[in-house]
N, C-alpha and C. Protein backbone atom coordinates (compact mmCIF):
# COMPACT_ATOMS: atom_id res chain seq x y z
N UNK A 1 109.19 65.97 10.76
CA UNK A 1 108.29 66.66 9.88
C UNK A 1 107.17 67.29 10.70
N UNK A 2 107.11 68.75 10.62
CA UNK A 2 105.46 68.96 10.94
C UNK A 2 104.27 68.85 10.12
N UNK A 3 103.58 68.58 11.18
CA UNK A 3 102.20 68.36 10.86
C UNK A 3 101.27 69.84 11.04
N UNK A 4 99.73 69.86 10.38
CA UNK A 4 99.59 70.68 10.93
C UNK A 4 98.06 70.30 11.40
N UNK A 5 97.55 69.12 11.34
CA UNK A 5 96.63 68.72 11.73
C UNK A 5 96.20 69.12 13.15
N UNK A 6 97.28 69.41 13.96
CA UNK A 6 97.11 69.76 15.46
C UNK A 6 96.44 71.39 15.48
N UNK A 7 96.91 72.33 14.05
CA UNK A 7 96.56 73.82 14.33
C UNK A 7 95.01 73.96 14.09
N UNK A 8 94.88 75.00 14.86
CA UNK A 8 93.08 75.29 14.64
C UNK A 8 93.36 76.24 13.77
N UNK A 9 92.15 75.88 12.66
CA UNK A 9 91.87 77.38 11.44
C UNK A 9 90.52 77.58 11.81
N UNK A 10 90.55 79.26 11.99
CA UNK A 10 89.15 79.21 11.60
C UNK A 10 88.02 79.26 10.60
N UNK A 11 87.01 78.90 10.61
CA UNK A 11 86.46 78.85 8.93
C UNK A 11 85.79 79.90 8.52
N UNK A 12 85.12 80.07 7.99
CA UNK A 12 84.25 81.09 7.44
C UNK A 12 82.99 81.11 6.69
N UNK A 13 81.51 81.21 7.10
CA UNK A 13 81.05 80.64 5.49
C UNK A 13 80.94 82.30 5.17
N UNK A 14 79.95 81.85 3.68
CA UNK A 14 80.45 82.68 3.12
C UNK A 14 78.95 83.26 2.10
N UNK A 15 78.34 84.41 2.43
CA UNK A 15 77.09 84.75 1.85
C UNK A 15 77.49 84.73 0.18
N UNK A 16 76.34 84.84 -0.39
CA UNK A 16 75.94 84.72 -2.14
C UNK A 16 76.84 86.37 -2.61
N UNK A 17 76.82 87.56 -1.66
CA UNK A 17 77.36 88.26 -2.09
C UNK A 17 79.21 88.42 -2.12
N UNK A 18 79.75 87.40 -1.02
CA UNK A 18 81.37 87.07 -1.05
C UNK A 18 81.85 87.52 0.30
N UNK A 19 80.82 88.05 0.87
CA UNK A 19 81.25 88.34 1.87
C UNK A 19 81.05 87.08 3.38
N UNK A 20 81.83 87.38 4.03
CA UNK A 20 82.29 86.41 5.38
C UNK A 20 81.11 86.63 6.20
N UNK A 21 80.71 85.35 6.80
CA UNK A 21 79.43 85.54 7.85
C UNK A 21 79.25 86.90 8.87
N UNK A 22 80.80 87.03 9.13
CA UNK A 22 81.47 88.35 9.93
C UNK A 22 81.21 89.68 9.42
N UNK A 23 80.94 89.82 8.22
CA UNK A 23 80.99 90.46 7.50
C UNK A 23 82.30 91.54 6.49
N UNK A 24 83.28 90.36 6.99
CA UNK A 24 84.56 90.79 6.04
C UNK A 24 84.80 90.92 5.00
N UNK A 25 85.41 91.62 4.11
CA UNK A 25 85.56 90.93 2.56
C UNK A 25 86.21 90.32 2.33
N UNK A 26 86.07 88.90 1.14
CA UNK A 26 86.95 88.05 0.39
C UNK A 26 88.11 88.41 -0.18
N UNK A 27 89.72 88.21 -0.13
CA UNK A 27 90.47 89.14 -0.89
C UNK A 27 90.52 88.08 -1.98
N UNK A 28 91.46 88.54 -3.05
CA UNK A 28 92.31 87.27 -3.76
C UNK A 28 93.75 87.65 -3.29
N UNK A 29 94.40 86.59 -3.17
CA UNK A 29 96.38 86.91 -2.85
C UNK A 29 96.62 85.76 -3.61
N UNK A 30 98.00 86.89 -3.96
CA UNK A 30 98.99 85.79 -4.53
C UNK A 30 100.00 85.20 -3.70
N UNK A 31 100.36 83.78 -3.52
CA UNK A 31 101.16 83.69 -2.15
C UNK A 31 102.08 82.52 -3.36
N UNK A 32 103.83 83.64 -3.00
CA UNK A 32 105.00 82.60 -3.98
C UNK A 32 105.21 81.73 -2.58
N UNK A 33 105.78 80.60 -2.95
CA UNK A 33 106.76 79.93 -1.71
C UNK A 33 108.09 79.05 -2.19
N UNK A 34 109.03 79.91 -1.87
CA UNK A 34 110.40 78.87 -2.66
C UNK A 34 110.35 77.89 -1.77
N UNK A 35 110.69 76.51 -2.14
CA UNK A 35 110.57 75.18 -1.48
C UNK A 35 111.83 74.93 -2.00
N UNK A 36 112.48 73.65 -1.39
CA UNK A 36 113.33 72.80 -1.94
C UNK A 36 112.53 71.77 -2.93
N UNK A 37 113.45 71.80 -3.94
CA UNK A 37 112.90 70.86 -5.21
C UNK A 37 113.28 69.55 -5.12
N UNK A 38 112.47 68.93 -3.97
CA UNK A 38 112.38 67.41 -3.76
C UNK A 38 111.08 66.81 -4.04
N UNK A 39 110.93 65.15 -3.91
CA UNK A 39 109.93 64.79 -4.15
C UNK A 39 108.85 64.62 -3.34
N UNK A 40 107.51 64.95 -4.03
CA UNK A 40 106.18 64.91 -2.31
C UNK A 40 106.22 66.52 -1.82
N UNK A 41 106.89 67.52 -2.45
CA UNK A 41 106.90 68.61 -1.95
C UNK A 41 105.60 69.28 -1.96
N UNK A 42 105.42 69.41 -3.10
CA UNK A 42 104.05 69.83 -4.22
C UNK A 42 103.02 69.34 -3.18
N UNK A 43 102.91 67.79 -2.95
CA UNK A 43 101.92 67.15 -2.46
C UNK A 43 101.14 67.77 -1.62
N UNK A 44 102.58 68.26 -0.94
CA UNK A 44 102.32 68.59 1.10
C UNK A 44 101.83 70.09 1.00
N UNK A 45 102.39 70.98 0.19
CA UNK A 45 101.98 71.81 0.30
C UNK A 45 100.36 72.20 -0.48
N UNK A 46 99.87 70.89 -1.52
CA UNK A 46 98.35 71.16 -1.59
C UNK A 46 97.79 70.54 -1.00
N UNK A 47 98.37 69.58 0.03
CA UNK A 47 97.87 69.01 1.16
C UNK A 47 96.85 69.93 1.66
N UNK A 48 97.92 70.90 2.37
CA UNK A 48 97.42 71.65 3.55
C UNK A 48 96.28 72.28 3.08
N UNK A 49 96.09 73.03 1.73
CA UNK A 49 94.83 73.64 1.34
C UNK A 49 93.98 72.47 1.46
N UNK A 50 93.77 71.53 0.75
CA UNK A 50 92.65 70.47 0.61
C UNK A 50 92.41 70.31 1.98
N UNK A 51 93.08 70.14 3.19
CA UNK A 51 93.01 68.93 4.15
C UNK A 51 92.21 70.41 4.86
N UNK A 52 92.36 71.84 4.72
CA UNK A 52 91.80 72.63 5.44
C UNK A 52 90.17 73.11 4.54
N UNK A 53 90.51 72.57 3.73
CA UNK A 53 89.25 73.25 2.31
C UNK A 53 89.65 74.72 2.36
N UNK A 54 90.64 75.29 1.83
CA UNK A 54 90.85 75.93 0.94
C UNK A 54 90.91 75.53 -0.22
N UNK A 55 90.49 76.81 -1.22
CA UNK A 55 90.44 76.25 -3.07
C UNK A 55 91.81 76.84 -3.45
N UNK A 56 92.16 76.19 -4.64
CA UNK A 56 93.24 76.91 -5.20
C UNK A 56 93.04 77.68 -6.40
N UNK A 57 92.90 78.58 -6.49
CA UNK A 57 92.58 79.27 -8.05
C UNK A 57 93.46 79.32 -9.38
N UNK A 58 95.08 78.77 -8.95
CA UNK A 58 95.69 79.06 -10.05
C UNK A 58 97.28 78.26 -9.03
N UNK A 59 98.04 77.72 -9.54
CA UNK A 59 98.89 77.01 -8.95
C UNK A 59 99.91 76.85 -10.29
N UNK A 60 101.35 77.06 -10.11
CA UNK A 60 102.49 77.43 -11.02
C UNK A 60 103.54 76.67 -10.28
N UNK A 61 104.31 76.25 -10.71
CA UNK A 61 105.80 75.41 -10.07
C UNK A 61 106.73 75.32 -10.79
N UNK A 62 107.45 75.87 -10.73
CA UNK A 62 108.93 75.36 -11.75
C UNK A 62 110.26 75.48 -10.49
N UNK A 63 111.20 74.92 -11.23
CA UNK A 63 112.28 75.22 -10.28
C UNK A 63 112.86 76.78 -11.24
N UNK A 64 113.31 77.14 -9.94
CA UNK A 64 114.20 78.90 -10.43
C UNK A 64 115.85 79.12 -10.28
N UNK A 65 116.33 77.71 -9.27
CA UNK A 65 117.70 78.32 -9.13
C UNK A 65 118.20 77.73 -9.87
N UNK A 66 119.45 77.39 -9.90
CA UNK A 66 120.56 76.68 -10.87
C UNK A 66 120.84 75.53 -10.19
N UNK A 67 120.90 74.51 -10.72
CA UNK A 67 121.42 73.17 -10.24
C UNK A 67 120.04 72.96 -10.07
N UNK A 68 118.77 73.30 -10.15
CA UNK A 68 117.63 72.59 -10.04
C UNK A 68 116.94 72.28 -8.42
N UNK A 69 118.08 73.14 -7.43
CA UNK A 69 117.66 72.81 -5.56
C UNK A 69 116.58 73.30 -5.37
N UNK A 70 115.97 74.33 -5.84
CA UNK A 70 115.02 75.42 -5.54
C UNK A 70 113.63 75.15 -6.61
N UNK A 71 112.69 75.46 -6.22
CA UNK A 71 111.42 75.93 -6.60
C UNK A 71 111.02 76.72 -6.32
N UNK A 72 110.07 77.47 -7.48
CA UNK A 72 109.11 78.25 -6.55
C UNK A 72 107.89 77.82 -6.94
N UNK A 73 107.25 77.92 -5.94
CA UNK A 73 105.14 77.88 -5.95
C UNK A 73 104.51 78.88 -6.08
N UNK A 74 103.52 79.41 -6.91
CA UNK A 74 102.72 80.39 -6.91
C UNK A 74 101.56 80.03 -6.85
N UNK A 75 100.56 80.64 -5.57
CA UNK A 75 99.48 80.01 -5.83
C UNK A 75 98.55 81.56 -5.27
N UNK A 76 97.26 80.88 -6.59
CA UNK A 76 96.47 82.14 -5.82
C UNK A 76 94.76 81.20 -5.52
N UNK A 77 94.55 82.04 -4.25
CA UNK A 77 93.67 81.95 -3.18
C UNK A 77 92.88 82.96 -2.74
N UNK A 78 91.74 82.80 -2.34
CA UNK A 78 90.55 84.13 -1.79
C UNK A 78 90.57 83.41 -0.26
N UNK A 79 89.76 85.11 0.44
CA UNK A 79 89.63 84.47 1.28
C UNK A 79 89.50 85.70 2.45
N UNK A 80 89.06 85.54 3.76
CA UNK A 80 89.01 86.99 4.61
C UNK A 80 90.89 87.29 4.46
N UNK A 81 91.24 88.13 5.17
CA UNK A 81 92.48 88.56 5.20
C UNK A 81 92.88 87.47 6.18
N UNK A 82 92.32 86.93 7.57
CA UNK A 82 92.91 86.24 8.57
C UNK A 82 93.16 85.05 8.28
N UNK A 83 92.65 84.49 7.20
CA UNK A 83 92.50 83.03 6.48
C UNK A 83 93.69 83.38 5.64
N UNK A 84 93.73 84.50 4.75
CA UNK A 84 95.30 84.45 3.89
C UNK A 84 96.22 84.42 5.10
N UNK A 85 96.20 85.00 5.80
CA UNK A 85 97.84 85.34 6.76
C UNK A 85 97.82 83.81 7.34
N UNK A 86 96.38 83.08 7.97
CA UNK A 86 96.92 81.83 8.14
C UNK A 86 97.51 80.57 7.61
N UNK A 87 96.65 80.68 5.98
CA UNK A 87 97.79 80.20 5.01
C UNK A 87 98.98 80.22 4.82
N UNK A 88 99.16 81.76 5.06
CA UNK A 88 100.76 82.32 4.88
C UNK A 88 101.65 81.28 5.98
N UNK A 89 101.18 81.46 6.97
CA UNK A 89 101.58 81.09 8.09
C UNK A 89 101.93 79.53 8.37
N UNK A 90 101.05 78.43 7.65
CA UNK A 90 101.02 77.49 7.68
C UNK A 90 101.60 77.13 7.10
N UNK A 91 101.91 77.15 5.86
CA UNK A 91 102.77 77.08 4.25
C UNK A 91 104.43 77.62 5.17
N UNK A 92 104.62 78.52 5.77
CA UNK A 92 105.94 78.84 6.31
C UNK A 92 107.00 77.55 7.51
N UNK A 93 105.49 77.13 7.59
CA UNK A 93 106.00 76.24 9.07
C UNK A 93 106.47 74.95 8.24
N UNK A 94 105.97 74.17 6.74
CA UNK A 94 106.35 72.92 6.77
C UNK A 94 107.79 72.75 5.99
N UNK A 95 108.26 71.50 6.73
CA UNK A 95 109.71 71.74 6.24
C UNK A 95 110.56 71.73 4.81
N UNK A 96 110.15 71.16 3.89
CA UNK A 96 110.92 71.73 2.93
C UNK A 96 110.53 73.58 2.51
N UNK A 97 109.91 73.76 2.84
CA UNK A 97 109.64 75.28 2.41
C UNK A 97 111.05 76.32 2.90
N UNK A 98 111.33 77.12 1.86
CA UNK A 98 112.39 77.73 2.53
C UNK A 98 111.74 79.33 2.67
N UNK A 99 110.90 79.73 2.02
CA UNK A 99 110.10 81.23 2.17
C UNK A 99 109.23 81.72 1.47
N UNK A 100 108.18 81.73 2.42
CA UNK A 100 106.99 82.49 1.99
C UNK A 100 106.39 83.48 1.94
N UNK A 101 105.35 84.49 1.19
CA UNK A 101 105.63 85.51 0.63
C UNK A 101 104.19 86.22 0.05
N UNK A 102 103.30 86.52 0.88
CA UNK A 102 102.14 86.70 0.32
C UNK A 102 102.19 87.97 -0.50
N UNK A 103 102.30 88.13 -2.01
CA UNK A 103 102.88 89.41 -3.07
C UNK A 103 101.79 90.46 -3.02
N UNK A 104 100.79 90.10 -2.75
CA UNK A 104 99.59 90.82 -2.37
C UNK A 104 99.66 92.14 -1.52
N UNK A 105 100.04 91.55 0.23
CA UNK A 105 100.08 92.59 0.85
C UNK A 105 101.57 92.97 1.21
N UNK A 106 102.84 92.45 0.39
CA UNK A 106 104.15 93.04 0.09
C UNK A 106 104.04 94.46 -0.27
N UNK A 107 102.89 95.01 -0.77
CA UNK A 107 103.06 96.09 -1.90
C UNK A 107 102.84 96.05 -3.18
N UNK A 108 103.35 96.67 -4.32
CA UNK A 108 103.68 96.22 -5.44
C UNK A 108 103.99 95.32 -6.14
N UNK A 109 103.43 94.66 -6.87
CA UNK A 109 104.02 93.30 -7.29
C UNK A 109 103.48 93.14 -9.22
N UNK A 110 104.28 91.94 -9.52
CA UNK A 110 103.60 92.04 -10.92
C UNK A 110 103.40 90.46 -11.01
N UNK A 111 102.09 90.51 -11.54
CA UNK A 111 101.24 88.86 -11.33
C UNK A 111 100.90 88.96 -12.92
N UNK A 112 101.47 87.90 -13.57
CA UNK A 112 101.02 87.43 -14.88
C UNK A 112 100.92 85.92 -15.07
N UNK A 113 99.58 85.69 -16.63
CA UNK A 113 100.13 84.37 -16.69
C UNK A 113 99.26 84.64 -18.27
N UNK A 114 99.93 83.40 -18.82
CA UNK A 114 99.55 82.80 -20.37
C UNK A 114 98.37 82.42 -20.33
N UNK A 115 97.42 82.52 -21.61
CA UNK A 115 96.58 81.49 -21.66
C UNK A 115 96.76 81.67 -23.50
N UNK A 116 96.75 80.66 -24.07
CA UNK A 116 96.35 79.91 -25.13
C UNK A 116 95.09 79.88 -25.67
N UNK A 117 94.24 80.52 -26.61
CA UNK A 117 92.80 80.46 -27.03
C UNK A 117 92.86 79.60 -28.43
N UNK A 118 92.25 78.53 -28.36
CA UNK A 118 91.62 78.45 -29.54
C UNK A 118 90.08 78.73 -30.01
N UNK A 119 90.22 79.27 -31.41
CA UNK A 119 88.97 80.24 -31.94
C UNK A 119 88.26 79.67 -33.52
N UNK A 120 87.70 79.05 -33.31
CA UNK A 120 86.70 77.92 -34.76
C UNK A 120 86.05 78.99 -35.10
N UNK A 121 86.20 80.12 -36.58
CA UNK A 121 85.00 80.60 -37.14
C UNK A 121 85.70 80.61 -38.44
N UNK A 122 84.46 81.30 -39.25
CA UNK A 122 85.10 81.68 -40.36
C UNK A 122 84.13 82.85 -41.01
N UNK A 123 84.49 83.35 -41.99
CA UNK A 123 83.82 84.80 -42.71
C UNK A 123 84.03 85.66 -41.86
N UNK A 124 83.29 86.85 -41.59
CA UNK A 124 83.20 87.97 -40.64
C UNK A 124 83.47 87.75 -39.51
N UNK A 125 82.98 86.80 -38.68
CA UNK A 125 83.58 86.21 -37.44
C UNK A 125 85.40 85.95 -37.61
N UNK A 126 85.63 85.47 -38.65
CA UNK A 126 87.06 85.14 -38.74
C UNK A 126 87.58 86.95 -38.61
N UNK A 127 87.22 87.51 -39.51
CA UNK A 127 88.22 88.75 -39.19
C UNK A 127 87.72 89.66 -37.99
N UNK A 128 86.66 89.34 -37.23
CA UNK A 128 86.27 89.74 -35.50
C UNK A 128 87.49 89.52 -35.13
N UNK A 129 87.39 88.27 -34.93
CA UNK A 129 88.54 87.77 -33.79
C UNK A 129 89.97 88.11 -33.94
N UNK A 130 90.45 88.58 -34.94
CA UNK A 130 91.49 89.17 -35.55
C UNK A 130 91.88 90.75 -34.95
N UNK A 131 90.76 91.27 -34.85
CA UNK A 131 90.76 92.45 -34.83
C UNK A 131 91.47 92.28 -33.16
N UNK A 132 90.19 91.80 -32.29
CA UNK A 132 90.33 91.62 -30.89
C UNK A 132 91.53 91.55 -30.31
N UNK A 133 91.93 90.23 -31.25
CA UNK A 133 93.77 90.05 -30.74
C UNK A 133 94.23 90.92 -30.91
N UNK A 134 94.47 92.04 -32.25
CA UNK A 134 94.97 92.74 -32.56
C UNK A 134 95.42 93.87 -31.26
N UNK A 135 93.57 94.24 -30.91
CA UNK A 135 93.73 95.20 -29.87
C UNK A 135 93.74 94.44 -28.50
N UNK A 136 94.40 93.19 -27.93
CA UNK A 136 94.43 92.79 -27.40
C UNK A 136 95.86 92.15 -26.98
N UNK A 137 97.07 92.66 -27.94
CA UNK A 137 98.33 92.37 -28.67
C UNK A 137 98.58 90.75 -28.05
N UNK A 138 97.43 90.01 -28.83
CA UNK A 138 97.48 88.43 -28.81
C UNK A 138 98.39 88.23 -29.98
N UNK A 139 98.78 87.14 -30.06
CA UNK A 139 99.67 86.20 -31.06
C UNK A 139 98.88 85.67 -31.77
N UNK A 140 98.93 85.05 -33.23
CA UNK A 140 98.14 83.84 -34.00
C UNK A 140 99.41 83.28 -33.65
N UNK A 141 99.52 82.29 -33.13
CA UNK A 141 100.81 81.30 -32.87
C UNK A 141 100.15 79.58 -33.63
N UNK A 142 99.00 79.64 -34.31
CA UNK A 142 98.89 78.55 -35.34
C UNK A 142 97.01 79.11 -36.00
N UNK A 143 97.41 78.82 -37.46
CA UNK A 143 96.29 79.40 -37.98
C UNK A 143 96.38 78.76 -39.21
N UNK A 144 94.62 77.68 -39.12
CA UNK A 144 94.15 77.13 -40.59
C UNK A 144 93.36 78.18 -40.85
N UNK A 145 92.52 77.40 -41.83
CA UNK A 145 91.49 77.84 -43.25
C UNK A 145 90.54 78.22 -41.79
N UNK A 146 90.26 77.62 -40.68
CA UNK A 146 89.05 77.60 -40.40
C UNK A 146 89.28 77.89 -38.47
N UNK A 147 90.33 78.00 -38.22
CA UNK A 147 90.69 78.50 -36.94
C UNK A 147 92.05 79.09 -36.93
N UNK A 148 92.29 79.70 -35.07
CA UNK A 148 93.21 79.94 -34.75
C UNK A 148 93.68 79.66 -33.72
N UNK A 149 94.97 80.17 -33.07
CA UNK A 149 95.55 79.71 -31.82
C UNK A 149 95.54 80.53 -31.41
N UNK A 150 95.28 81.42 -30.42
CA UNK A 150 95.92 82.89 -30.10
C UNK A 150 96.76 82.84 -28.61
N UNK A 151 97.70 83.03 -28.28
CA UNK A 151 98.71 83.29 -27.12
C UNK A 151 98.62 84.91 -27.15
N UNK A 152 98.39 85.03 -25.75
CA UNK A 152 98.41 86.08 -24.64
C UNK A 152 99.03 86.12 -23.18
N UNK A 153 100.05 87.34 -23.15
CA UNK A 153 100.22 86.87 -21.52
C UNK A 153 100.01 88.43 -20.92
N UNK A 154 99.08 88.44 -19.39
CA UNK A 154 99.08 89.23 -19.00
C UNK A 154 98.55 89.12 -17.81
N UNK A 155 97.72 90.46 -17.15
CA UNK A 155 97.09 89.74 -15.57
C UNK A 155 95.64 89.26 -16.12
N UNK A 156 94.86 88.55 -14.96
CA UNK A 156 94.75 87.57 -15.22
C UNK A 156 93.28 87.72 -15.29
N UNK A 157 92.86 89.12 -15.40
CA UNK A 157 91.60 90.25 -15.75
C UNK A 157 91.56 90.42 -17.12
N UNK A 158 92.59 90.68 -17.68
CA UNK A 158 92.93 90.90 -19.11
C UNK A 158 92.46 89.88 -19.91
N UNK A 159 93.25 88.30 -19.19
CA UNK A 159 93.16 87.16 -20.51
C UNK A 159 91.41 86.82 -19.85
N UNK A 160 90.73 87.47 -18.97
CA UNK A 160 89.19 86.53 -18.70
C UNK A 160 88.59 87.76 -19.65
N UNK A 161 88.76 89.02 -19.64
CA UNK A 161 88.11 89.68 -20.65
C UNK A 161 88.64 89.34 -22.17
N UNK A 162 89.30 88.58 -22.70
CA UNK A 162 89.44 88.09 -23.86
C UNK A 162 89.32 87.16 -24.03
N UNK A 163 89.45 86.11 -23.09
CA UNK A 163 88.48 85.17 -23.28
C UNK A 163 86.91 85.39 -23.81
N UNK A 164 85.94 86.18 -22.89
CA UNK A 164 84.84 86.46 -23.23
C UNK A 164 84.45 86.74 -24.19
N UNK A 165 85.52 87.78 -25.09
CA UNK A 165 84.98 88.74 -25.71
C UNK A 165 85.55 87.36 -27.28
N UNK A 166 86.30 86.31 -27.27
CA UNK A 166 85.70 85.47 -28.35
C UNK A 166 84.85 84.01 -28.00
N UNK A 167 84.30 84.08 -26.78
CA UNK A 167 83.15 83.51 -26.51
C UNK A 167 82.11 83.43 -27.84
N UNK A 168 81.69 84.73 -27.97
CA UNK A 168 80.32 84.33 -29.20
C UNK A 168 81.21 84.35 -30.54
N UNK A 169 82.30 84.32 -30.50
CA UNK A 169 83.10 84.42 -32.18
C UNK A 169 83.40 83.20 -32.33
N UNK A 170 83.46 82.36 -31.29
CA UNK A 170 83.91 80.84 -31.72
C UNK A 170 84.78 80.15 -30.87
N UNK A 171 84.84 80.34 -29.55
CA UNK A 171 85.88 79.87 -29.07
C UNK A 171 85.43 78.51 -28.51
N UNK A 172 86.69 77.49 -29.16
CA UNK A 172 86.67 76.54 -28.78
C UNK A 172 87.21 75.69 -27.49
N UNK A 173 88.76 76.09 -27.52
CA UNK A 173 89.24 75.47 -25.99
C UNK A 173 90.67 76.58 -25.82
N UNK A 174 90.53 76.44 -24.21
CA UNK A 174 91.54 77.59 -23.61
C UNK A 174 92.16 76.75 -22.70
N UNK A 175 93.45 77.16 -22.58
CA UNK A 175 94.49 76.35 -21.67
C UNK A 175 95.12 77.45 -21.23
N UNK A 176 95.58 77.68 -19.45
CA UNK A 176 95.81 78.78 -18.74
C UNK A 176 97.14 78.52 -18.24
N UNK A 177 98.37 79.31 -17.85
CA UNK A 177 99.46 78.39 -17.32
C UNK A 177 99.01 78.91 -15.91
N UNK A 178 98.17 79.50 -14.97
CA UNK A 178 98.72 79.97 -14.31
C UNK A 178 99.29 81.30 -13.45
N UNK A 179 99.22 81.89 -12.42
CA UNK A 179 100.05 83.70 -12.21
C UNK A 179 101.13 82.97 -11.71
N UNK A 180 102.66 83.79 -12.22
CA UNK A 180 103.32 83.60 -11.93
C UNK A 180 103.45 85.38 -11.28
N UNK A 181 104.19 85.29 -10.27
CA UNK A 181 104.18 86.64 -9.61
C UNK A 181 105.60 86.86 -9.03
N UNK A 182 106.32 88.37 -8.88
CA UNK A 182 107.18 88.90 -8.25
C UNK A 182 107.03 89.92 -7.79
N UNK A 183 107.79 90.68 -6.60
CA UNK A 183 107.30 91.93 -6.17
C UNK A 183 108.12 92.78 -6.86
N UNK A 184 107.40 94.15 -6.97
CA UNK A 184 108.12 95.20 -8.14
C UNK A 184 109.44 95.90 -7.28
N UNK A 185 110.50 96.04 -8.08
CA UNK A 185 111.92 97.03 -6.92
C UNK A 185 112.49 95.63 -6.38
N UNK A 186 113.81 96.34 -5.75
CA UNK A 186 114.85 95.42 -5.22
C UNK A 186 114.64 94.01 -4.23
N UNK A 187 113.13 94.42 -3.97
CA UNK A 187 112.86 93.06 -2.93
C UNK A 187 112.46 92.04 -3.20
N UNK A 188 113.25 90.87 -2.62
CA UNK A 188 113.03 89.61 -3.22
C UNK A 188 112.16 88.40 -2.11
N UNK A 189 111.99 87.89 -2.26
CA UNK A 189 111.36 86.72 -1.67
C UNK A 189 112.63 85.83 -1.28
């Protein structure tokens, strides 16, 4: 098994405006990684962020092939560009990983994920939030006298501006799955 305790990263801090002491900018990337779908996989690979202090912003896992051998990981991360490629880089080297894939600077890619709103109002506020979804082509996927559920899937700009926007209408609790990401056209990971 490798380790990677032996590699040097370098760090970065990081001013109030996002930018790198260097004066680089922060990106966000999305980085997939098909792994073999064994156990402790998951672990090792949020190992390496924690054990380096990287954050994770959004982390997805399911298996994708048939017979259940395969996973994939989606995880998204900020960071200068030399800190993503060394992620990239690090995440490639441990051994169950079979390929990694930062969708970011691939090109084209399409990054989505769910989030779930629930929304407590009622009177005029009740038909606000109605509207929003409406122009927001959310779901009521469960709806009393006195709330709703709303399901949305999209990028991940979309569901934080709808989130907000039933912030003062009533929102009670939000559950996120996640970006799940692929690159757009014939190329695969």
């Amino acid at each position: 098994m490798k380790h990677f305790s032996d590699l040097s990263v370098p760090t970065a801090s990081f001013s109030p405006d996002g930018l790198a002491s260097g004066g680089e900018n922060i990106t966000r990337a999305v980085i997939s990684v098909l792994v073999d779908n064994e156990s402790g996989v998951l672990a090792r690979v949020v190992g390496l962020f924690s054990g380096r202090g990287y954050n994770i912003e959004s982390l997805t896992v399911a298996p994708v092939e048939g017979g259940g051998t395969r996973s994939r990981i989606n995880i998204v991360t900020s960071g200068t560009p030399e800190i993503i490629e060394q992620i990239r880089a690090q995440l490639d080297r441990q051994v169950p990983v079979c390929r990694v894939a930062n969708l970011t600077t691939l090109g084209p890619h399409i990054a989505r994920e769910m989030v779930l709103v629930k929304v407590v109002s009622t009177g005029e506020a009740r038909t606000e939030a109605l509207r929003i979804a409406e122009a927001f082509r959310a779901r009521a996927v469960d709806t009393t006298a006195s709330s709703f559920v709303f399901e949305l899937t999209g990028a991940s700009d979309k569901l934080d501006s709808f989130i907000e926007l039933m912030r003062p209408i009533g929102l009670a609790e939000v559950s996120r799955t996640g970006v799940a990401g692929l690159t757009r056209g014939p190329r695969t990971l």
